[in-house]
Every structure is written in C-alpha cells, then in structure tokens.
N, C-alpha and C. Protein backbone atom coordinates (compact mmCIF):
# COMPACT_ATOMS: atom_id res chain seq x y z
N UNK A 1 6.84 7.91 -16.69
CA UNK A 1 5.86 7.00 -16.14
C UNK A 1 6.32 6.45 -14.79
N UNK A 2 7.46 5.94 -14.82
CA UNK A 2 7.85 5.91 -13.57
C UNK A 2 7.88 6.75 -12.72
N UNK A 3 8.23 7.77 -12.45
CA UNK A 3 8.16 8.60 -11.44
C UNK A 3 7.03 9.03 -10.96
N UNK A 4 5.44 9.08 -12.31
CA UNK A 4 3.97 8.82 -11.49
C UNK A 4 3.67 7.75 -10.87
N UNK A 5 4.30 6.32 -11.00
CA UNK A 5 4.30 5.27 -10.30
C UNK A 5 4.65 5.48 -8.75
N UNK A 6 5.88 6.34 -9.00
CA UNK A 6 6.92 6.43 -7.36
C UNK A 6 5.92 7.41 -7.26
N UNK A 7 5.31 8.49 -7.33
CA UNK A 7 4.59 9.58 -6.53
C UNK A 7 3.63 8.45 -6.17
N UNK A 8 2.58 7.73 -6.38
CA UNK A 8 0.89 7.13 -6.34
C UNK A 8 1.45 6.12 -5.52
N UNK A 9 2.99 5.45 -5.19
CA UNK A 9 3.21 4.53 -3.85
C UNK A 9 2.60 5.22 -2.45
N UNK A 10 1.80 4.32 -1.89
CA UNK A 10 1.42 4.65 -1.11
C UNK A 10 -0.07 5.57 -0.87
N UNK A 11 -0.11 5.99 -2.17
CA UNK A 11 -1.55 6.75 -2.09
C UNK A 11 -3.01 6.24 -2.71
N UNK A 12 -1.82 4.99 -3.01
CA UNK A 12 -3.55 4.81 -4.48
C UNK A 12 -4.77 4.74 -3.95
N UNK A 13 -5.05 3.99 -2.24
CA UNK A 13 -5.97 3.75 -1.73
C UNK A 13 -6.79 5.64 -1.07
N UNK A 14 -6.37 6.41 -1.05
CA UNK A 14 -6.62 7.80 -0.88
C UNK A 14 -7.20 8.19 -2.14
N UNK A 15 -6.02 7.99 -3.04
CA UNK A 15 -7.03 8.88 -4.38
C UNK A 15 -8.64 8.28 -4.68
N UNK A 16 -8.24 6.91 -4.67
CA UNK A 16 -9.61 6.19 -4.97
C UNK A 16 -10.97 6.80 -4.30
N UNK A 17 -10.23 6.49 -3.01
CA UNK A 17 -11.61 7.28 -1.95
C UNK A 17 -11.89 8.74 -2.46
N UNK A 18 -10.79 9.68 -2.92
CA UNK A 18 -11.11 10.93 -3.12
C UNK A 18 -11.81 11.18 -4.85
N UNK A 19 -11.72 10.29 -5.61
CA UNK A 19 -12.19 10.01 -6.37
C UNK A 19 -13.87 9.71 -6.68
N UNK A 20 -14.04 8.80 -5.67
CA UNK A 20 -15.11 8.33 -5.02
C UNK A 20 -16.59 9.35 -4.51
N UNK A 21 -15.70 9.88 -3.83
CA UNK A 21 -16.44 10.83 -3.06
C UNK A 21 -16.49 11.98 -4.01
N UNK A 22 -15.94 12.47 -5.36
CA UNK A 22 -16.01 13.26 -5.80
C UNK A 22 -17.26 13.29 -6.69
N UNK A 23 -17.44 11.61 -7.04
CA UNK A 23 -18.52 10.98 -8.21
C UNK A 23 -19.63 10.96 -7.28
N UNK A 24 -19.77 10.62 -5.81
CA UNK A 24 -21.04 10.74 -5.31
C UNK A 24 -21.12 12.05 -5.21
N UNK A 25 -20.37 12.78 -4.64
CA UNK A 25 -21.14 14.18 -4.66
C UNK A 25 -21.65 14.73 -6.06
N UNK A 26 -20.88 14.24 -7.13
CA UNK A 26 -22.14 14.75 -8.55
C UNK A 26 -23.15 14.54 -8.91
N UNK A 27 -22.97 13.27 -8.20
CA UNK A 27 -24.49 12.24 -8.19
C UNK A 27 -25.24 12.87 -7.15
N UNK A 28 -25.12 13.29 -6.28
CA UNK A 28 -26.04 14.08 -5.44
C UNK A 28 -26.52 15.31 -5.85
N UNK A 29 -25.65 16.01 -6.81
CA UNK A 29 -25.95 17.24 -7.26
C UNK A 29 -26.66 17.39 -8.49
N UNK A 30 -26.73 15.97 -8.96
CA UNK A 30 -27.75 15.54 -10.36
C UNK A 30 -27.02 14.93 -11.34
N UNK A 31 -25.79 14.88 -11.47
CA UNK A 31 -25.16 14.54 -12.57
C UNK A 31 -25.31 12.99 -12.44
N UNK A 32 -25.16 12.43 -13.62
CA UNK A 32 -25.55 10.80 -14.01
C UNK A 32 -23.96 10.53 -14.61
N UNK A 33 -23.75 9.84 -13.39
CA UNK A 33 -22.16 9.23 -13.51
C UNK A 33 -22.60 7.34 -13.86
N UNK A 34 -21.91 6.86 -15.07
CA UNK A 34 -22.04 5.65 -15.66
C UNK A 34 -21.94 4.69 -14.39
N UNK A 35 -22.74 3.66 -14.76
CA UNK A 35 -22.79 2.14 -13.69
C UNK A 35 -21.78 1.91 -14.05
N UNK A 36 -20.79 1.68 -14.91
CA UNK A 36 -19.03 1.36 -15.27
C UNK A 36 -17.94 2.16 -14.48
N UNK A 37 -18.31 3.16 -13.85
CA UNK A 37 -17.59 4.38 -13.82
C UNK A 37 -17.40 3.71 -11.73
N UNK A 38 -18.67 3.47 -11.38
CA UNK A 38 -18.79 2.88 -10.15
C UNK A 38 -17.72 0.90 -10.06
N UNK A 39 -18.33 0.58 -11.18
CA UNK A 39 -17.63 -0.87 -11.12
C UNK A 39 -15.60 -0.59 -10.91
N UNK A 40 -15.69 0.41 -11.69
CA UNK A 40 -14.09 0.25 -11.67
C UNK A 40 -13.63 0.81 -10.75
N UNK A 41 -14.21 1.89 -9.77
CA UNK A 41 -13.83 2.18 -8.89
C UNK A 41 -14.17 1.36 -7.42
N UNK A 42 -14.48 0.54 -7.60
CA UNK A 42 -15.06 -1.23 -6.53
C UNK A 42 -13.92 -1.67 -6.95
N UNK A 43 -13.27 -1.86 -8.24
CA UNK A 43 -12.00 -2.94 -8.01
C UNK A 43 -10.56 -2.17 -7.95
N UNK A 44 -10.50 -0.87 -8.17
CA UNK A 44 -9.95 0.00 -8.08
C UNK A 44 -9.23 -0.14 -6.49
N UNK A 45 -10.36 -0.02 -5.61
CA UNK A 45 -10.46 0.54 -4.34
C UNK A 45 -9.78 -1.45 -3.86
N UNK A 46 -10.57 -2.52 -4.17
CA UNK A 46 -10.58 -3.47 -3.63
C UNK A 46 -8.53 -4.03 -4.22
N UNK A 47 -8.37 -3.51 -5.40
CA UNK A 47 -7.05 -3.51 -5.92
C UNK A 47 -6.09 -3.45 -4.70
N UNK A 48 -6.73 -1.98 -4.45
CA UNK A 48 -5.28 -1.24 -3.59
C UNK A 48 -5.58 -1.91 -1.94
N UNK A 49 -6.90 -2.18 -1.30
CA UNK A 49 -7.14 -2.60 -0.32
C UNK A 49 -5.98 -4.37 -0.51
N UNK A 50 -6.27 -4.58 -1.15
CA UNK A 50 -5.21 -6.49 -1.28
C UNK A 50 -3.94 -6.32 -1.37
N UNK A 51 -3.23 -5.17 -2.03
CA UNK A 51 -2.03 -5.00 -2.32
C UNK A 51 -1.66 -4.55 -0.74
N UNK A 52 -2.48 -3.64 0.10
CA UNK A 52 -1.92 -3.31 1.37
C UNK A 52 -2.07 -4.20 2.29
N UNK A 53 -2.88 -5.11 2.32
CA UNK A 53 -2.92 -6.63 2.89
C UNK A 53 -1.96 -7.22 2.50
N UNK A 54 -0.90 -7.80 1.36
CA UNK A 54 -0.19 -8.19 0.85
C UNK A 54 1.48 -7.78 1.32
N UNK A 55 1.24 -6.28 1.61
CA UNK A 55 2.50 -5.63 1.98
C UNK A 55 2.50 -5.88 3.57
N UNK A 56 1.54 -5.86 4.31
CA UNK A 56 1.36 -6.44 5.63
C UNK A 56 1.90 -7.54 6.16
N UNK A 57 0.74 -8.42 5.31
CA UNK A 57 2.13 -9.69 5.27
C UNK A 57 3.39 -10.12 4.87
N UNK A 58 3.46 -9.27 3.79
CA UNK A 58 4.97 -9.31 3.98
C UNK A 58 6.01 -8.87 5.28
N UNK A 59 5.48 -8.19 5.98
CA UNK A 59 6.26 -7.35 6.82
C UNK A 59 5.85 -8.17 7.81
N UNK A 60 4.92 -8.91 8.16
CA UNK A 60 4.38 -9.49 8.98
C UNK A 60 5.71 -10.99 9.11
N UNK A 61 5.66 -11.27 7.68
CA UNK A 61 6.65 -12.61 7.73
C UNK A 61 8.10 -12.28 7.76
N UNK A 62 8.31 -10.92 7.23
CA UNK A 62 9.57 -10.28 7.88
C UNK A 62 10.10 -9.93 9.33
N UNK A 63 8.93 -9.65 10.11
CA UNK A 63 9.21 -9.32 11.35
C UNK A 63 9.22 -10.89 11.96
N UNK A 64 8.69 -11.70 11.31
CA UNK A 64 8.90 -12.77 12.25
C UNK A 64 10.05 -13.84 12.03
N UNK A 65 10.78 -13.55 10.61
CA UNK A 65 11.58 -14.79 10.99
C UNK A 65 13.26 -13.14 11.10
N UNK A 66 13.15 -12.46 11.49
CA UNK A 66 13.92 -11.78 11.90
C UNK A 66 13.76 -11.85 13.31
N UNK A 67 12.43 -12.14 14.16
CA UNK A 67 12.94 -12.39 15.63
C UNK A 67 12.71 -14.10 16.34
N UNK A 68 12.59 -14.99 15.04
CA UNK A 68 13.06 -16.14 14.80
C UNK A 68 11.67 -16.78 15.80
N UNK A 69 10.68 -15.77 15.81
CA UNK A 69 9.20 -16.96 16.21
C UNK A 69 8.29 -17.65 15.20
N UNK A 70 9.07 -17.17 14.04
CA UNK A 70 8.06 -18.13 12.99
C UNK A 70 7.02 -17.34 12.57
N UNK A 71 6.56 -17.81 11.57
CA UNK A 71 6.15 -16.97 10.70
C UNK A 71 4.21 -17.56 10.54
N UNK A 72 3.33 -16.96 9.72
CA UNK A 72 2.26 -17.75 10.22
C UNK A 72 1.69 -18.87 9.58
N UNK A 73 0.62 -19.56 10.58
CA UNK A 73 0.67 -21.09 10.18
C UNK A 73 1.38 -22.26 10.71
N UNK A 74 2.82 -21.10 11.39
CA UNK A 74 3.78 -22.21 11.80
C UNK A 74 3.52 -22.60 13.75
N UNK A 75 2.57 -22.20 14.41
CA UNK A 75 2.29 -22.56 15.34
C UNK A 75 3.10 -21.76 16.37
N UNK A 76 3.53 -20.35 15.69
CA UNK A 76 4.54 -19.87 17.02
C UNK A 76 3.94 -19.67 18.04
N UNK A 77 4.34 -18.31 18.61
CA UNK A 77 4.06 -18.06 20.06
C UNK A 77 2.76 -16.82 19.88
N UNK A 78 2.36 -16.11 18.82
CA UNK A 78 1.53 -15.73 18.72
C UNK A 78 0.12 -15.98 18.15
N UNK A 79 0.40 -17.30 17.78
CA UNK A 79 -1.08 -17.65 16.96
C UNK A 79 -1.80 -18.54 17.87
N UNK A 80 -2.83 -18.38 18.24
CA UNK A 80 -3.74 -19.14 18.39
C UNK A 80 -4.63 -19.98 18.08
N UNK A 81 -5.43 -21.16 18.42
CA UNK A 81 -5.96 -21.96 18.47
C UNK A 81 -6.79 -21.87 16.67
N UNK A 82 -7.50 -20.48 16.19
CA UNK A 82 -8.46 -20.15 15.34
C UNK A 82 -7.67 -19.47 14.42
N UNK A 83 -6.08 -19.39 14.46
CA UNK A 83 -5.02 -18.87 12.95
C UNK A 83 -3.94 -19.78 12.96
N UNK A 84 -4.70 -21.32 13.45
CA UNK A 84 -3.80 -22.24 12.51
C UNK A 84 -2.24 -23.17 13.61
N UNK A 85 -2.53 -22.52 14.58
CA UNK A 85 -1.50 -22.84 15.93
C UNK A 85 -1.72 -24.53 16.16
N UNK A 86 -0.98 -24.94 16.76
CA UNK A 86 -0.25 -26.16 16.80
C UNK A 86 -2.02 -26.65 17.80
N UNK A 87 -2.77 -25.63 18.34
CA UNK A 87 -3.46 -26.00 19.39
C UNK A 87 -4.99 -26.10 19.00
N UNK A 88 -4.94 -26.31 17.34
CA UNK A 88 -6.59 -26.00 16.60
C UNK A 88 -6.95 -27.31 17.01
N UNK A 89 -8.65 -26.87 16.78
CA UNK A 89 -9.42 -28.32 17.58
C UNK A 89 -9.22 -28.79 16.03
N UNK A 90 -9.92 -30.44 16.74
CA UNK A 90 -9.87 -31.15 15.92
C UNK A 90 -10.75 -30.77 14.37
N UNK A 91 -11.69 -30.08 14.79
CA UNK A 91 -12.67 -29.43 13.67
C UNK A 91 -12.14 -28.62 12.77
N UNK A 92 -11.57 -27.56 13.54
CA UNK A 92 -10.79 -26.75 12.16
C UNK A 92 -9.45 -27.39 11.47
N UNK A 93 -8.85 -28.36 12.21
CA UNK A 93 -7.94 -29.14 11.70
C UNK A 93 -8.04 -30.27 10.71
N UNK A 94 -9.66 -30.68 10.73
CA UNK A 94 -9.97 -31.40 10.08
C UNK A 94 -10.70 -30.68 8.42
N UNK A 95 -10.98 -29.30 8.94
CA UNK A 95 -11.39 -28.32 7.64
C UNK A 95 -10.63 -28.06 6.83
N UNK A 96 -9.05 -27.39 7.59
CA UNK A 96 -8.38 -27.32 6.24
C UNK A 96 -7.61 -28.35 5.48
C-alpha cells in the first residue's frame, strides 16, 4: 500500500482529470455514468487541488523565513496593501 501511495505523489490531480475525461467521453458515447460517480470525482479533484495549495504554502513559508523576509501576513517586503501588509486601508483592516 505504501508504495501505491509513493507512486500517486504527485499525480493524484492528473489521474482525476484522466479519470474525468474518461466518464465524459462515455457519457457522450451513451453510457449513463451515476450522479455519485460525478460527486466524488468534484471532491476528488477539489481534494488534490487544496492539498497542492497547501504544499505551496508550505514552500511558500519555507522560502521565506529561509531568506528571513517573513512569511505571510507578516507585512514583509512582498505583500501588499490587499494580502494583509502593514499598508491595508483602514477597511480591510477593519474586516478582518
């Protein structure tokens, strides 16, 4: 089991799509693929889409306190005014 784990790093968001596209094309060709069969492949797909957002930021907060500008939220040198920077108007400062 593990080692299908270590092969599907990195791919899950591919198979899904290829998955995907395999069930619409049956459905185009007539076959009646279940309304369940579609739901799980929506959280399937939305699964692996968050987990690679997740690994982003990780690497995102890795790259930054490795070149010591801070990480986000913290007002460094790359965020601006509308992701939380030291320089948000009073409006979005007052939102979150």
């Amino acid at each position: 089991m593990a080692n299908v784990l270590n092969w599907l790093h990195g791919k899950k968001t591919y198979l899904v799509v290829a998955v995907t596209f395999v069930a619409g094309g049956l459905t185009a060709c007539g076959v009646e693929i279940p309304e369940w069969v579609w739901a799980l492949l929506a959280a399937a797909g939305l699964g692996s889409l968050r987990a690679g957002v997740g690994r982003a930021d990780a690497a995102d907060a890795a790259d930054a306190a490795a070149s010591g500008t801070g990480g986000p939220g913290t007002g460094g040198p790359s965020e601006g005014p509308a992701s939380g920077g030291a320089a948000a108007s009073g409006a979005e400062a007052a939102h979150r």
